[in-house]
Every structure is written in structure tokens, then in C-alpha cells.
Protein backbone atom coordinates (compact mmCIF):
# COMPACT_ATOMS: atom_id res chain seq x y z
CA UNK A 1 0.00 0.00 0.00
CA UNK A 2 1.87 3.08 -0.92
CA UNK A 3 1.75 5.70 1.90
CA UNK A 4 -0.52 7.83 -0.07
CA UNK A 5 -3.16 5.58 0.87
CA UNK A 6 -2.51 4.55 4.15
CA UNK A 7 -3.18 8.49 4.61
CA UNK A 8 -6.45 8.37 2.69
CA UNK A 9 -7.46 5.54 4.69
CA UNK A 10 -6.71 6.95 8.19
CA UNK A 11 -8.81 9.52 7.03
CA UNK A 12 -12.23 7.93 6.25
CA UNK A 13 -12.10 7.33 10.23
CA UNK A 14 -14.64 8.60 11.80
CA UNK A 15 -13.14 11.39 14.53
CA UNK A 16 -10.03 11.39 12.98
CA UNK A 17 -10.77 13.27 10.17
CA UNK A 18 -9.34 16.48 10.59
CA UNK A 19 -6.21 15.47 12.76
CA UNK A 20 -2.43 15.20 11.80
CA UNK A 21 -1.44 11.74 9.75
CA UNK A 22 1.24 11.31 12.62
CA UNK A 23 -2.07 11.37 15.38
CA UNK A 24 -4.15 9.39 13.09
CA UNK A 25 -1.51 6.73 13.27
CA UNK A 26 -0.94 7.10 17.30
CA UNK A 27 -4.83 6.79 17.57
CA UNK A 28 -5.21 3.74 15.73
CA UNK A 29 -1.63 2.47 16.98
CA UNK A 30 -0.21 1.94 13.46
CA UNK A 31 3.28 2.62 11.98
CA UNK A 32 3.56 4.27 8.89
CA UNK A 33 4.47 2.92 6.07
CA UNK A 34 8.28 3.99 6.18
CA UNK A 35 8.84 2.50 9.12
CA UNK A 36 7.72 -0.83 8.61
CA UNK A 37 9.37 -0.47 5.25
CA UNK A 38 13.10 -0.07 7.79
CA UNK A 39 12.16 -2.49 10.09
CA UNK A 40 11.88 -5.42 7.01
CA UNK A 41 14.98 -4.04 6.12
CA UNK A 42 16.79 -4.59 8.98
CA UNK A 43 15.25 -7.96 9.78
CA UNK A 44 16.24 -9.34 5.99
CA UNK A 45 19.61 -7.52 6.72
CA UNK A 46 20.15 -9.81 10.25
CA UNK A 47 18.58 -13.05 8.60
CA UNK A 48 21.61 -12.61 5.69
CA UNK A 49 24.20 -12.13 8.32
CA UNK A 50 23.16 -14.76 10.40
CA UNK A 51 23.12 -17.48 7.44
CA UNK A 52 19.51 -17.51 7.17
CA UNK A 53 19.35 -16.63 3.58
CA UNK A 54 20.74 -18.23 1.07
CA UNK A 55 23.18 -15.20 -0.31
CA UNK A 56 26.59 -14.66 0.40
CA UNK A 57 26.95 -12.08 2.64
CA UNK A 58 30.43 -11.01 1.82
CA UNK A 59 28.99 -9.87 -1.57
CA UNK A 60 26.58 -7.39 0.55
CA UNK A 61 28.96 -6.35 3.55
CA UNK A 62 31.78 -5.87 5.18
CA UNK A 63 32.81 -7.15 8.58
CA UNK A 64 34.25 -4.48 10.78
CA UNK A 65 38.17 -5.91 11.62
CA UNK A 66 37.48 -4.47 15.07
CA UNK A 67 37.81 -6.81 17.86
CA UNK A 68 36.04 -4.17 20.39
CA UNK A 69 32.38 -5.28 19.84
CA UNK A 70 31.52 -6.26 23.60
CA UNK A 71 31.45 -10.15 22.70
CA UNK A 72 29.21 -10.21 19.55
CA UNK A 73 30.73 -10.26 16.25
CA UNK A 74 28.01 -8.72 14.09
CA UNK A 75 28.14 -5.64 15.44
């Protein structure tokens, strides 16, 4: 659903007409669009490094050569 109509659609709410998209969202307890859009980025990002895909990750990203990562190494 683009966000266009996830704004539309918050809308047709009765009582919520006439406040902000950011309250409409609150209201209803949503997330917009964008930021479910970064969180299924960052969970297809961990399930790469972690093996759970079947890509290489070494084609995507580079390990930091630090050893100061407070005991996990995918920091």
C-alpha cells in the first residue's frame, strides 16, 4: 500500500478526520508505512548475516576488523 493511501485511509475514520497523519496513526496504533518499510529491512539484513538466507553475505557487507564489539561479532 503506498503511503498515499494509508493516509487516505486513516482519514475515512470517523473522529479522525481532521487530525495530523502522525495522530491518526498514534490513535489507531499503526506505523507508517516507512517504518515498517526499515524495520523489514533490517530484519532481511540480520537473517543474511546470520546465514539464514541463502546469499553470500560477503557480496553485501563488510565485517568491521574491530575486535572491540563487547562479545558479539556482528556488530
Amino acid at each position: 500500500m503506498p503511503p498515499e493511501m494509508q493516509k487516505k485511509a486513516t482519514k475515512l475514520i470517523y473522529g479522525l478526520e481532521k487530525k495530523s497523519y502522525e495522530q491518526r496513526l498514534e490513535a489507531l496504533g499503526l506505523y507508517s508505512l516507512h517504518r515498517w518499510k526499515l524495520r523489514g529491512n533490517f530484519v532481511e539484513t540480520s537473517k543474511i548475516l546470520t546465514g539464514k538466507e541463502n546469499i553470500d553475505s560477503s557480496l553485501l557487507f563488510q565485517k568491521a576488523s574491530t575486535t572491540d564489539l563487547r562479545g558479539h561479532s556482528l556488530k
